[in-house]
C-alpha atoms as a PDB file:
ATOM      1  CA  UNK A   1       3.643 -20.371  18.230  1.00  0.00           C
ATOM      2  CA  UNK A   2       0.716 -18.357  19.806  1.00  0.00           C
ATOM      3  CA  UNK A   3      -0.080 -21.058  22.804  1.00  0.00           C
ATOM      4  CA  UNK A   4      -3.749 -20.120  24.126  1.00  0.00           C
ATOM      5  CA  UNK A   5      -2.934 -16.180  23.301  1.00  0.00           C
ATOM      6  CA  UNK A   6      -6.139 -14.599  22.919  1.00  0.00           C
ATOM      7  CA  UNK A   7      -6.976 -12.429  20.124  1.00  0.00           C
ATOM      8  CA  UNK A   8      -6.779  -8.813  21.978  1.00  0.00           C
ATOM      9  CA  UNK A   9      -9.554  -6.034  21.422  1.00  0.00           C
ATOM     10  CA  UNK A  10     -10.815  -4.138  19.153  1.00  0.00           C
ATOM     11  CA  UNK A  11     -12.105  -1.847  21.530  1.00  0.00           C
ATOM     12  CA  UNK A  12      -9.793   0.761  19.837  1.00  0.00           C
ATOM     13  CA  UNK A  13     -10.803   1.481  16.788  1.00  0.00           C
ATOM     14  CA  UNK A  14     -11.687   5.087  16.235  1.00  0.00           C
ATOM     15  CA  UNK A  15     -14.503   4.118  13.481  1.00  0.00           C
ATOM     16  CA  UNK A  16     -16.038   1.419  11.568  1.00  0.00           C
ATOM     17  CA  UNK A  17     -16.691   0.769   7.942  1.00  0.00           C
ATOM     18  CA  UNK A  18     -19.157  -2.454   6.853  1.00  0.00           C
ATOM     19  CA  UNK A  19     -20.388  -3.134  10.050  1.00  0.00           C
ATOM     20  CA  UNK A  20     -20.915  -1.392  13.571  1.00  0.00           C
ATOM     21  CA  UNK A  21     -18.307  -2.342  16.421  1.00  0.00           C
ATOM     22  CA  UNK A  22     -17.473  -6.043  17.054  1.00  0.00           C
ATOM     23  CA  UNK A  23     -16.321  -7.699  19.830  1.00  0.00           C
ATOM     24  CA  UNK A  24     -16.444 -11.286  21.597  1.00  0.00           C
ATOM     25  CA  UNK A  25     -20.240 -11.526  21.259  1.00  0.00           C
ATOM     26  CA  UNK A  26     -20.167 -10.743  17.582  1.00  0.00           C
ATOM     27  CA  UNK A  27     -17.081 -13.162  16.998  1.00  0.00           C
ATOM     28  CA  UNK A  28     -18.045 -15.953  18.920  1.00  0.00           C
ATOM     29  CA  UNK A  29     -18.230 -18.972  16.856  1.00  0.00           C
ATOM     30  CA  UNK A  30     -16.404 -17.350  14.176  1.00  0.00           C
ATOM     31  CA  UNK A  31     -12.478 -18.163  12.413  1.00  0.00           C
ATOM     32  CA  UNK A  32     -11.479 -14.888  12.377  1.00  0.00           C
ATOM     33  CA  UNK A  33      -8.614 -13.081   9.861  1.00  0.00           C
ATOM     34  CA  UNK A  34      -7.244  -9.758  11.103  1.00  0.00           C
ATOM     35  CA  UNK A  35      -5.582  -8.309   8.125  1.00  0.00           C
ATOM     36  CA  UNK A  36      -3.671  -4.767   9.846  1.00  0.00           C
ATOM     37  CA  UNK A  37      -3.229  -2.530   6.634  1.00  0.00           C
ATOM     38  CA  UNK A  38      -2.409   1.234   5.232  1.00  0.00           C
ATOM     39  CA  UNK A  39      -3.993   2.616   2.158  1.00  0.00           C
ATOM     40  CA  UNK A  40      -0.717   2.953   0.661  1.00  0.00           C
ATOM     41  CA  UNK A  41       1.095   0.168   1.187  1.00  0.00           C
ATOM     42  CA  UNK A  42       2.461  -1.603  -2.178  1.00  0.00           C
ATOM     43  CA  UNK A  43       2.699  -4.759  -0.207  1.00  0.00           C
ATOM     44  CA  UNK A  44      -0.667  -4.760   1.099  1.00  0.00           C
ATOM     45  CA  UNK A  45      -2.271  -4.051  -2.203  1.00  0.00           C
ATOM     46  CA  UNK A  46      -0.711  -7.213  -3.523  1.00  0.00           C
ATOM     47  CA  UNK A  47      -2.370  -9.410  -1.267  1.00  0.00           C
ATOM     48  CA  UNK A  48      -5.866  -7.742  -1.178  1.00  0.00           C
ATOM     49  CA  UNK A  49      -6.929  -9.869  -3.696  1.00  0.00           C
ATOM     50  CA  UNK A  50      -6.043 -12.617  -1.854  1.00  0.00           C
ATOM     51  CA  UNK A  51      -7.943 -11.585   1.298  1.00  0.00           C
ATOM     52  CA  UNK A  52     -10.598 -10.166  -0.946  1.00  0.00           C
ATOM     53  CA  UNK A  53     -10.997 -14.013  -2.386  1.00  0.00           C
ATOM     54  CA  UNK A  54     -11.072 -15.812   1.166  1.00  0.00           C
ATOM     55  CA  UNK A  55     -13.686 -13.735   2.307  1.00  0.00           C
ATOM     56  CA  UNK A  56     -16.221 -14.142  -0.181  1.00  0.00           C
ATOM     57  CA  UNK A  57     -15.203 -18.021  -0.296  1.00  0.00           C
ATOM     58  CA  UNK A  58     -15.333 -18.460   3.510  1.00  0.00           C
ATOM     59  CA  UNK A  59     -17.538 -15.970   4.592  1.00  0.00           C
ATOM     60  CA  UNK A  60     -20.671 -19.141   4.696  1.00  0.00           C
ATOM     61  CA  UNK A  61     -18.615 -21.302   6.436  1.00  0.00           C
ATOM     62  CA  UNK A  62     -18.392 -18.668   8.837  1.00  0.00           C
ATOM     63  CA  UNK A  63     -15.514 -16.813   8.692  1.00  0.00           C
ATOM     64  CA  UNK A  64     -15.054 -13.068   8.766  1.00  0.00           C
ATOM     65  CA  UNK A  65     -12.109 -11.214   7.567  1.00  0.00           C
ATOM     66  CA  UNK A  66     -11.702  -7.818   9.670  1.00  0.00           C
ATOM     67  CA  UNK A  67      -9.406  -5.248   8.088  1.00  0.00           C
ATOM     68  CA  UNK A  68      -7.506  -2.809  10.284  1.00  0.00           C
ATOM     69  CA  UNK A  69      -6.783   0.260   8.623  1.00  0.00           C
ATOM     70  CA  UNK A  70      -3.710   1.412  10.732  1.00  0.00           C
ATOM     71  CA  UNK A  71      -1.881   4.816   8.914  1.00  0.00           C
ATOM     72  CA  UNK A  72       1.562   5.154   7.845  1.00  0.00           C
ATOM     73  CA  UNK A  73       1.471   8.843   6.853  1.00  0.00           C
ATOM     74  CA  UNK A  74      -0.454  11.858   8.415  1.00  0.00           C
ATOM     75  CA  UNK A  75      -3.441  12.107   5.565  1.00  0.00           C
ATOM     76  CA  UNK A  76      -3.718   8.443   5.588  1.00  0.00           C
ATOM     77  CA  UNK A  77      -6.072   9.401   9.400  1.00  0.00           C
ATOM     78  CA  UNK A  78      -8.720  10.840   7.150  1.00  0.00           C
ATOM     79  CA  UNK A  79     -11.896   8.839   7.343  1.00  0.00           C
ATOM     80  CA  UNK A  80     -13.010   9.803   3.648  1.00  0.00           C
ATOM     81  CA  UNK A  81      -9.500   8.726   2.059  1.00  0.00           C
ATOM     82  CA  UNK A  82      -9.992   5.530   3.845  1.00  0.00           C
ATOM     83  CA  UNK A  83     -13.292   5.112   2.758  1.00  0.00           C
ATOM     84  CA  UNK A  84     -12.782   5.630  -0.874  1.00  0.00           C
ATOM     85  CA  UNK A  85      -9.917   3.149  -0.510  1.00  0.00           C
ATOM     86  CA  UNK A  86     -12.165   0.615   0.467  1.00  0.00           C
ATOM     87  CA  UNK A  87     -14.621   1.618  -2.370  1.00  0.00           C
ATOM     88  CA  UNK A  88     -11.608   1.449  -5.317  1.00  0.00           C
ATOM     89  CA  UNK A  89     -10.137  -2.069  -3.721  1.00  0.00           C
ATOM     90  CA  UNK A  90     -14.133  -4.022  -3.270  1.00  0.00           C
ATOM     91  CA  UNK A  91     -13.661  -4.472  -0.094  1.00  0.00           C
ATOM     92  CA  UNK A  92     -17.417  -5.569   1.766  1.00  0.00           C
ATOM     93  CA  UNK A  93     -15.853  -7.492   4.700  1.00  0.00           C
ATOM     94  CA  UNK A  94     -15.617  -4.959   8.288  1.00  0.00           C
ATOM     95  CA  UNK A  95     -12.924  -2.354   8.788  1.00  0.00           C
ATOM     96  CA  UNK A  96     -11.952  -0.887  12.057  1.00  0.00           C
ATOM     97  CA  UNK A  97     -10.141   2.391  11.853  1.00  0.00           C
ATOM     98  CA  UNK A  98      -6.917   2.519  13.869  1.00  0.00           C
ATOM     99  CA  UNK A  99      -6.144   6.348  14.135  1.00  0.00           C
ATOM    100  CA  UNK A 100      -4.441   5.659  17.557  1.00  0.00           C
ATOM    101  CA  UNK A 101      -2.535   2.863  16.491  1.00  0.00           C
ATOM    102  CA  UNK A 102      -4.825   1.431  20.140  1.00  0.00           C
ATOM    103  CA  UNK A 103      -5.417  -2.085  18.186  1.00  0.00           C
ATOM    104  CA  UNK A 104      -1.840  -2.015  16.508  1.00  0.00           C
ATOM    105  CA  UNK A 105      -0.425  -2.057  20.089  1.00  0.00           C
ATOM    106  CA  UNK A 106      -2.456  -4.674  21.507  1.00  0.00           C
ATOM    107  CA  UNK A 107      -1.691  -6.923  18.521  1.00  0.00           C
ATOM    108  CA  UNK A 108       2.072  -5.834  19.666  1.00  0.00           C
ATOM    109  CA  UNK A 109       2.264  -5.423  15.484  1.00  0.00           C
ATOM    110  CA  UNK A 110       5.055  -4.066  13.425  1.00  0.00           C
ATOM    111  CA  UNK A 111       4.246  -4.815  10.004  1.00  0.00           C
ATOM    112  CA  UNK A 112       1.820  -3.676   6.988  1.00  0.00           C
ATOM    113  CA  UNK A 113       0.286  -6.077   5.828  1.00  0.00           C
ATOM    114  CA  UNK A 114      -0.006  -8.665   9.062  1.00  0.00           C
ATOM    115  CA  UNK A 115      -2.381 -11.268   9.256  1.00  0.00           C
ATOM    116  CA  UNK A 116      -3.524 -13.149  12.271  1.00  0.00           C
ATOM    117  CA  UNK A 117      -5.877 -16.757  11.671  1.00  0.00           C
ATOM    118  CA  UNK A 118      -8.192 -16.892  14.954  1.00  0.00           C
ATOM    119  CA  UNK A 119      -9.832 -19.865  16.184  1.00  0.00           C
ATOM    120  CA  UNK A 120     -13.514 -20.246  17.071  1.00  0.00           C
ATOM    121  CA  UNK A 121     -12.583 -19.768  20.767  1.00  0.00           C
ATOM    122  CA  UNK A 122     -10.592 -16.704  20.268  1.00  0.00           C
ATOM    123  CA  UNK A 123      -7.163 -18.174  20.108  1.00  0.00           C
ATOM    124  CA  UNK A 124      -4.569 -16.858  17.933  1.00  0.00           C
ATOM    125  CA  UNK A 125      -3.725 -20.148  15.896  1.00  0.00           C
ATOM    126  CA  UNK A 126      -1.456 -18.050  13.230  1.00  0.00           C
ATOM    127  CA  UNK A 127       0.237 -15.275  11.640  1.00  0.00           C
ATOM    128  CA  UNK A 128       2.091 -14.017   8.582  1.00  0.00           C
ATOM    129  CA  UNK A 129       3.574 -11.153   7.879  1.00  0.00           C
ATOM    130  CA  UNK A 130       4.196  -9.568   4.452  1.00  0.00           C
ATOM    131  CA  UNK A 131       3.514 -10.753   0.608  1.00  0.00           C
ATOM    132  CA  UNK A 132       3.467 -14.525  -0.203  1.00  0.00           C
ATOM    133  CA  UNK A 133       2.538 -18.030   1.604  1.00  0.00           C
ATOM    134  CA  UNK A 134      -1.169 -17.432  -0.108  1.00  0.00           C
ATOM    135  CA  UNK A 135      -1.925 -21.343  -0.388  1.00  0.00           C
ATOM    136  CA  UNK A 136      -0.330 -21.773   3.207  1.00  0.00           C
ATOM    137  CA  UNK A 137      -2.691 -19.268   4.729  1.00  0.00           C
ATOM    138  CA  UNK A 138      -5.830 -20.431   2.948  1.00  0.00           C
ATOM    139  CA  UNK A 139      -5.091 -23.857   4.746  1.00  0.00           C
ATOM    140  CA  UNK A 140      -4.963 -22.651   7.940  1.00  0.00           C
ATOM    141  CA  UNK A 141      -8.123 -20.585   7.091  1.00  0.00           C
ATOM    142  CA  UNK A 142      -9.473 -24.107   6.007  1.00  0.00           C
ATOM    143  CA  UNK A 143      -8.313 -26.044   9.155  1.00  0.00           C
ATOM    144  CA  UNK A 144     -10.093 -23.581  11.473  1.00  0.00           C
ATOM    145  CA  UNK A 145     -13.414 -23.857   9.919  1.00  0.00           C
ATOM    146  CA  UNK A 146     -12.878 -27.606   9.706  1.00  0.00           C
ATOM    147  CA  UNK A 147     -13.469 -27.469   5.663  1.00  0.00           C
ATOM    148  CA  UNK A 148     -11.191 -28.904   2.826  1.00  0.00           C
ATOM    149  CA  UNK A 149     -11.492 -27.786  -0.564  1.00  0.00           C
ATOM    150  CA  UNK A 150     -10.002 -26.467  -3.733  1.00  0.00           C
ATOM    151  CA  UNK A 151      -8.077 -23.303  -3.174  1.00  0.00           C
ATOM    152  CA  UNK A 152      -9.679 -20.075  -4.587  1.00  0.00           C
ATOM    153  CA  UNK A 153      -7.724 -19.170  -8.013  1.00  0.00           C
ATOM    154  CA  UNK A 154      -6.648 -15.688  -7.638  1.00  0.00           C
ATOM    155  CA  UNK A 155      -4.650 -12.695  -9.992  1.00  0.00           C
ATOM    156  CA  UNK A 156      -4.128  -9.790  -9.060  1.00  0.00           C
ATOM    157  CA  UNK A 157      -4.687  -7.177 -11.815  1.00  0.00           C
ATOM    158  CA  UNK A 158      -3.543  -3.253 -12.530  1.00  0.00           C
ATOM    159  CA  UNK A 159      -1.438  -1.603  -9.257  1.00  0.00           C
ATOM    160  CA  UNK A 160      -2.626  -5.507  -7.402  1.00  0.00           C
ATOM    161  CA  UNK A 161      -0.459  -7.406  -9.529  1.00  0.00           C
ATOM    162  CA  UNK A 162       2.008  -9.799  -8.604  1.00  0.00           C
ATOM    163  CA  UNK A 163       6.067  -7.721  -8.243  1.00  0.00           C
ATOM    164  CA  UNK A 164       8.154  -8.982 -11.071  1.00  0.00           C
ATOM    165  CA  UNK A 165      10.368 -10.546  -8.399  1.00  0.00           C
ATOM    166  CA  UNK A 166      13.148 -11.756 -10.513  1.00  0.00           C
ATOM    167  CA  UNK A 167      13.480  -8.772 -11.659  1.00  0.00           C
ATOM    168  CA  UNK A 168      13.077  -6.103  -9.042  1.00  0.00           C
ATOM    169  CA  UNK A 169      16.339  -4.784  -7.811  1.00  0.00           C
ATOM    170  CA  UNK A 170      15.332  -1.133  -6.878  1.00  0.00           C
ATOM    171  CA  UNK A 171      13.863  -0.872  -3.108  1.00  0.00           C
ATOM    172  CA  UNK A 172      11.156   0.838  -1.226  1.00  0.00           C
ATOM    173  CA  UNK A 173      12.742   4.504  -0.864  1.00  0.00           C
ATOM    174  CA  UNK A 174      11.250   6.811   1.764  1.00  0.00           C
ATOM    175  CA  UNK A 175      11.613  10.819   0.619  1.00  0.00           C
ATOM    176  CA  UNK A 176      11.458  12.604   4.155  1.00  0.00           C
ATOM    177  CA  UNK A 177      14.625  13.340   5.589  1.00  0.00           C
ATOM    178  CA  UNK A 178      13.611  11.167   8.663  1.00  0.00           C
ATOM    179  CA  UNK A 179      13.558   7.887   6.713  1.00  0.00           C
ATOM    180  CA  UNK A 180      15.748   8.667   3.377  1.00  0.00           C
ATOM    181  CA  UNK A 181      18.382   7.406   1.630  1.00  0.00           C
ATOM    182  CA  UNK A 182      20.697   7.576  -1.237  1.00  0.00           C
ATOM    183  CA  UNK A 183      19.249  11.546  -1.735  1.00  0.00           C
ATOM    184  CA  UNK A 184      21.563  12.596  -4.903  1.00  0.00           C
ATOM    185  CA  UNK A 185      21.147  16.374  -4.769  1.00  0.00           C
ATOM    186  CA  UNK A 186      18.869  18.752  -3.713  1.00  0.00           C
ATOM    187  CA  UNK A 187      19.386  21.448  -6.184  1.00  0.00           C
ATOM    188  CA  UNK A 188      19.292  20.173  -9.687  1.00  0.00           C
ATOM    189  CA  UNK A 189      18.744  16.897 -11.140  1.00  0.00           C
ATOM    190  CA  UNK A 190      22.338  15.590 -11.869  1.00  0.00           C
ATOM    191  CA  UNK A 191      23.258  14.624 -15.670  1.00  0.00           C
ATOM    192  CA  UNK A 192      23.317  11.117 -14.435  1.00  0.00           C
ATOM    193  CA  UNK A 193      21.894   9.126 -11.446  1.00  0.00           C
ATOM    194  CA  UNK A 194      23.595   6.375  -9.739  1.00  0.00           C
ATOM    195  CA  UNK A 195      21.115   3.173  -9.522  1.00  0.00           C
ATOM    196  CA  UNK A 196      18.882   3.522  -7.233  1.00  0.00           C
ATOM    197  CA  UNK A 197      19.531   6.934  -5.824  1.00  0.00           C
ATOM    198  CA  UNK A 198      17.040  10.013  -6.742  1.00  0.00           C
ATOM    199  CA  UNK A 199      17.112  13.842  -6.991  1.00  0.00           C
ATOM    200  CA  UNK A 200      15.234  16.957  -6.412  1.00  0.00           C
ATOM    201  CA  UNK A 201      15.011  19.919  -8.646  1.00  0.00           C
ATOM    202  CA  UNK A 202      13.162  23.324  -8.101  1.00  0.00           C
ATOM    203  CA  UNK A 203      12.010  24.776  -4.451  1.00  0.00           C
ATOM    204  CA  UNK A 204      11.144  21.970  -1.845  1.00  0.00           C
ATOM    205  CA  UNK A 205      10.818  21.870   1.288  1.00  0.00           C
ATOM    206  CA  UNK A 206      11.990  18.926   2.918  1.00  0.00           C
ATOM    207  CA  UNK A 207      10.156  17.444   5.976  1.00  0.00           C
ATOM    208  CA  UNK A 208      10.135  14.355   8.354  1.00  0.00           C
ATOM    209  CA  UNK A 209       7.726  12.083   6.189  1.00  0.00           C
ATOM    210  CA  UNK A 210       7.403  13.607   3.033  1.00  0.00           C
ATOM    211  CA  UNK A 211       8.727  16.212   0.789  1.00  0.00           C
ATOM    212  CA  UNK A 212       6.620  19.253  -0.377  1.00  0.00           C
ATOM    213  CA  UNK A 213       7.116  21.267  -3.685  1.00  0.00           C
ATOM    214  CA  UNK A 214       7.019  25.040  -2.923  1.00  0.00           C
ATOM    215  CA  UNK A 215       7.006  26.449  -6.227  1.00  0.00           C
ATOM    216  CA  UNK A 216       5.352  25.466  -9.841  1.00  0.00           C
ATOM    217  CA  UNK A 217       7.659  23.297 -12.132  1.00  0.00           C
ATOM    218  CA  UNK A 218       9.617  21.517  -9.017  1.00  0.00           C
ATOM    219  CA  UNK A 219      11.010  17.681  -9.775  1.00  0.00           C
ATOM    220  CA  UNK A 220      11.888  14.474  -8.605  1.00  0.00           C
ATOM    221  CA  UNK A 221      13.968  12.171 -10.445  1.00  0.00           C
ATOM    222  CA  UNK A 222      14.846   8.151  -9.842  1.00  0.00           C
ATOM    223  CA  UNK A 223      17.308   5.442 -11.158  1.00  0.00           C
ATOM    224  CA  UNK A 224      15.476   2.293 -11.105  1.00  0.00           C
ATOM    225  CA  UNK A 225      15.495  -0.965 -12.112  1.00  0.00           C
ATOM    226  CA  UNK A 226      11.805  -2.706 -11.507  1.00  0.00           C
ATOM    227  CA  UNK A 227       8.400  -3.528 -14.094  1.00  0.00           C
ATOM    228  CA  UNK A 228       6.540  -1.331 -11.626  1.00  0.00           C
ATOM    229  CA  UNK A 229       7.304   2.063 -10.250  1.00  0.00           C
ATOM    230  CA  UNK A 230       5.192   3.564  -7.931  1.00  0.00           C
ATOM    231  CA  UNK A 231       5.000   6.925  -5.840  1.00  0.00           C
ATOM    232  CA  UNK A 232       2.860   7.807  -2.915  1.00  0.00           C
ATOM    233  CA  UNK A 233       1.780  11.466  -3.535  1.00  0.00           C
ATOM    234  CA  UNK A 234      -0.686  13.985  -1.698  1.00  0.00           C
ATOM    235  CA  UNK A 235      -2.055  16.952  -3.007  1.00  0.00           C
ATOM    236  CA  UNK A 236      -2.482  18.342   0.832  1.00  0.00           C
ATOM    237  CA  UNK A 237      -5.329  21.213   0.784  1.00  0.00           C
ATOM    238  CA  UNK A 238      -4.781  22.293  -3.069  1.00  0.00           C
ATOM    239  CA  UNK A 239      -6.293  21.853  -5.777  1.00  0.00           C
ATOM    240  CA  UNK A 240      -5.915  18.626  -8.028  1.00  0.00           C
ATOM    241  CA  UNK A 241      -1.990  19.064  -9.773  1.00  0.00           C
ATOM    242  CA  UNK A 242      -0.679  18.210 -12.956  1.00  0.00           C
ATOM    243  CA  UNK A 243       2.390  16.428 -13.327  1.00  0.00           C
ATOM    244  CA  UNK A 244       4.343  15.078 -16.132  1.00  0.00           C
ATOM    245  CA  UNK A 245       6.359  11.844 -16.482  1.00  0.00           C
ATOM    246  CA  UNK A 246       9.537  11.529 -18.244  1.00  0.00           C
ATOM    247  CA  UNK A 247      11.297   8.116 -19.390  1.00  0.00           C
ATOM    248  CA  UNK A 248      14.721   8.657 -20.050  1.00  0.00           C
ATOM    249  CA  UNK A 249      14.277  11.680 -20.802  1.00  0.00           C
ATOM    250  CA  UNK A 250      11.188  10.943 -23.149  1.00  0.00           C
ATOM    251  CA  UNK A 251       7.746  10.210 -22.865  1.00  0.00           C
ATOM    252  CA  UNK A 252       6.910   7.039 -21.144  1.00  0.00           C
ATOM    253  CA  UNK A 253       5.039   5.583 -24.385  1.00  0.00           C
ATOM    254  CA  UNK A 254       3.477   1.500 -23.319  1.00  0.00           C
ATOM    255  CA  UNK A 255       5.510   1.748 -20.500  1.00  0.00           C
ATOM    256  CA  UNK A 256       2.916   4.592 -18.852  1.00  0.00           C
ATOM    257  CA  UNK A 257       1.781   3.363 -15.385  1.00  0.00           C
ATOM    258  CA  UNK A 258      -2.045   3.364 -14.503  1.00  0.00           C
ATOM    259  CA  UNK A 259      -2.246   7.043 -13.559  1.00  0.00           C
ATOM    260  CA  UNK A 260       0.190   8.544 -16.438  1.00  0.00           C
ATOM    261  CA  UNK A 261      -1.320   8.534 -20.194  1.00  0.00           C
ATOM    262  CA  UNK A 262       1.086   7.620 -22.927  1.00  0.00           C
ATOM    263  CA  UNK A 263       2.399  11.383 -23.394  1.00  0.00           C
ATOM    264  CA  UNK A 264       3.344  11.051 -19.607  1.00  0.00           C
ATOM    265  CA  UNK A 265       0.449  13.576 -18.213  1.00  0.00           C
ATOM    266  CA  UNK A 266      -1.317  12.462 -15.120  1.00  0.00           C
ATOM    267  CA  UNK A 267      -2.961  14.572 -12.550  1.00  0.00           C
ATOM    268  CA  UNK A 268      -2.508  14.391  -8.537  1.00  0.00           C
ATOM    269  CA  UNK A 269      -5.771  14.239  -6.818  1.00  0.00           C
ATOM    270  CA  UNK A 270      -6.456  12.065  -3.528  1.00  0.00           C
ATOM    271  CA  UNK A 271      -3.690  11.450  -1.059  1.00  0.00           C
ATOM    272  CA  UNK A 272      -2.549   8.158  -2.428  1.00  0.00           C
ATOM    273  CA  UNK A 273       0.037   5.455  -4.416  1.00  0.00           C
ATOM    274  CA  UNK A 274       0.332   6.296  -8.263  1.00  0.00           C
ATOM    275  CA  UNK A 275       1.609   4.091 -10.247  1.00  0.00           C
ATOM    276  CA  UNK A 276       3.608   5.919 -12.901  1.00  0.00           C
ATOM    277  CA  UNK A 277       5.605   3.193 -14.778  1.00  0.00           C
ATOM    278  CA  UNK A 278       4.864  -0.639 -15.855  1.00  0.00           C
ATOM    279  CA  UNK A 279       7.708  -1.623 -18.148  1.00  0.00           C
ATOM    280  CA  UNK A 280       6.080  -3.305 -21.304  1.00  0.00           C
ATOM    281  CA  UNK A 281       8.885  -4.961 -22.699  1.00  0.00           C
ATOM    282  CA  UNK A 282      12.363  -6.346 -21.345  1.00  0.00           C
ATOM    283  CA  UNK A 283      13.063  -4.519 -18.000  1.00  0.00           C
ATOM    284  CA  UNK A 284      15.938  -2.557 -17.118  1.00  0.00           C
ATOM    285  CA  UNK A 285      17.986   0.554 -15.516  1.00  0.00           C
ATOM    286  CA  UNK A 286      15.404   3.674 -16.237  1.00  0.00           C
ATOM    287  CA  UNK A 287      15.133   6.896 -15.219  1.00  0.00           C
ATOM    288  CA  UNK A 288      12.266   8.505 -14.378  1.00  0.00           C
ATOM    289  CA  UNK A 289      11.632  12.209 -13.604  1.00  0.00           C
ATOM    290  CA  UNK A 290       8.512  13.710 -13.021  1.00  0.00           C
ATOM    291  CA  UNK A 291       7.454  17.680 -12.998  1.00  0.00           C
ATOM    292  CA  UNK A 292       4.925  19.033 -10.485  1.00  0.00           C
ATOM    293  CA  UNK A 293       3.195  22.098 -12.753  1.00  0.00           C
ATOM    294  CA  UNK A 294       1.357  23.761  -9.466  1.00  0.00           C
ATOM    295  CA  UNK A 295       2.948  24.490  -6.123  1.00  0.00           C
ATOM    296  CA  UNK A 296       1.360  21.870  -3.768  1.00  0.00           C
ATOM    297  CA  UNK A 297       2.339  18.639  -4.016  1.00  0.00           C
ATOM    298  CA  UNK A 298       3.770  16.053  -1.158  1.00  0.00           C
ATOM    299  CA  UNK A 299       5.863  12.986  -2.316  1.00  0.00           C
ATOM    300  CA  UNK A 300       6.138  10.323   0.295  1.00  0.00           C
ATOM    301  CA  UNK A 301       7.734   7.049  -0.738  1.00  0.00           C
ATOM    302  CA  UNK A 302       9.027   5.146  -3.892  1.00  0.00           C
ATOM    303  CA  UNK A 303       7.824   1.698  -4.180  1.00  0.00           C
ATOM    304  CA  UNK A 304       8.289  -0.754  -6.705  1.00  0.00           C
ATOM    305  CA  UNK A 305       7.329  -4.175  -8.308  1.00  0.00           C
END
């Protein structure tokens, strides 16, 4: 697909993380996986395991996974956020940050998460965009360092896991007026929500990429029908913010995501993805609605699995 395209620089990056600046020299010889990513990315944290796994199986056969942290939303450009991320996901292998979206271009990428499979010589062999083709991809890993094996056994665990795909029938919802859709009201939180359509209650103000709660006790409410519901949240320059989760009007009980406790409290710290709900039993149409108790907070995007 990629002829004898070369795989452009990295010349870009704004920072490192792992490893100082590589280049040509520091490739050559090397299979190479460039694995373009954004700290809060649902997609991309389902296959992190997966990239996680090749590069600690490969990494003696000489291959080197390089991530490319390219942002999605404003805070995601802070070097510290970006850092912890690769602290709380194990990831060893190089990072190159990608403030300026300079190695983004020259990969002419559109997608979080991309990966491109690199030859010895430099030569973009592959590519695949998105979740899935796992066992395809470690083959072409294999191929270019000439090795055949057993395939790594890999499962994702906690916010990594696997989507509930046959079930999942809510999509990725974006909150900022530049991006949103099926926005129910703006006011109050209506007696009943349409599926997959949300709601604001309380003093917001509503901005490109995000919405931002102006007053204590604001809330945003969502129809959904998915195992996992997630919500990428900021606490901007304040304080860390407690919220609560409601279930249907009740307290989320087993169903509490990994950042809620079973009474539905959580509190928003780092500029990040929260999960707030994994259904425990049979899933179907919920409602969730959680309350902001300090002024503060930024809500980005709904995601779900």
């Amino acid at each position: 697909m990629f002829g004898r395209v070369h795989m452009p620089s990295l010349g870009g990056a704004s920072a490192w993380l792992n490893s100082g600046p590589l280049g040509p020299a520091e490739l050559r010889g090397h299979a190479v996986v460039v694995d373009f990513w954004t700290l809060t990315c649902i997609n991309w944290l389902r296959t992190e395991p997966y990239v996680r796994a090749w590069s600690q199986a490969y990494r003696d056969d000489g291959l080197v996974v390089i991530g490319v942290h390219t942002p999605e939303f404003s805070f995601e450009h802070e070097l510290e956020r970006v850092q912890l991320a690769t602290k709380e996901r194990a990831i060893d292998y190089p990072v190159a940050l990608d403030n300026d979206y300079e190695i983004w271009s020259a990969f002419d990428n559109h997608y979080w998460p991309a990966l491109y499979f690199v030859d010895k010589d430099g030569i973009i062999r592959d590519h695949h965009f998105g979740e899935g083709r796992y066992e395809q991809s470690e083959r072409v890993i294999q191929r270019l360092l000439g090795v055949e094996r057993e395939l790594v056994s890999v499962e994702g665990v906690g916010v990594e896991a696997e989507a509930d795909w046959d079930d999942l029938r809510t999509p990725e919802t974006y909150l900022g007026d530049a991006r949103s859709e099926n926005f129910a009201s703006a006011d109050e939180l209506p007696e009943h929500l349409r599926l997959n359509h949300w709601a604001l209650a309380g003093e917001w103000t509503i901005e490109p990429e995000r919405v931002v709660l102006d007053e204590p006790g604001g809330s945003i409410a969502y129809r959904f029908h998915a195992r996992d519901a997630h919500l990428v949240l900021s606490a901007g320059a304040q304080q860390p913010i407690p919220f609560r989760l409601l279930l249907d009007g009740e307290a989320p009980g087993p169903s509490h995501g990994l950042d809620v406790d079973e009474e539905g409290s959580g509190v928003l710290r780092d500029g990040r993805l929260y999960q707030l709900v994994r259904e425990h039993d049979a899933v179907r149409e919920r409602t969730l609605e959680i309350t902001f108790l300090e002024r503060g907070a930024e809500a980005y995007v709904f995601t779900f699995g």
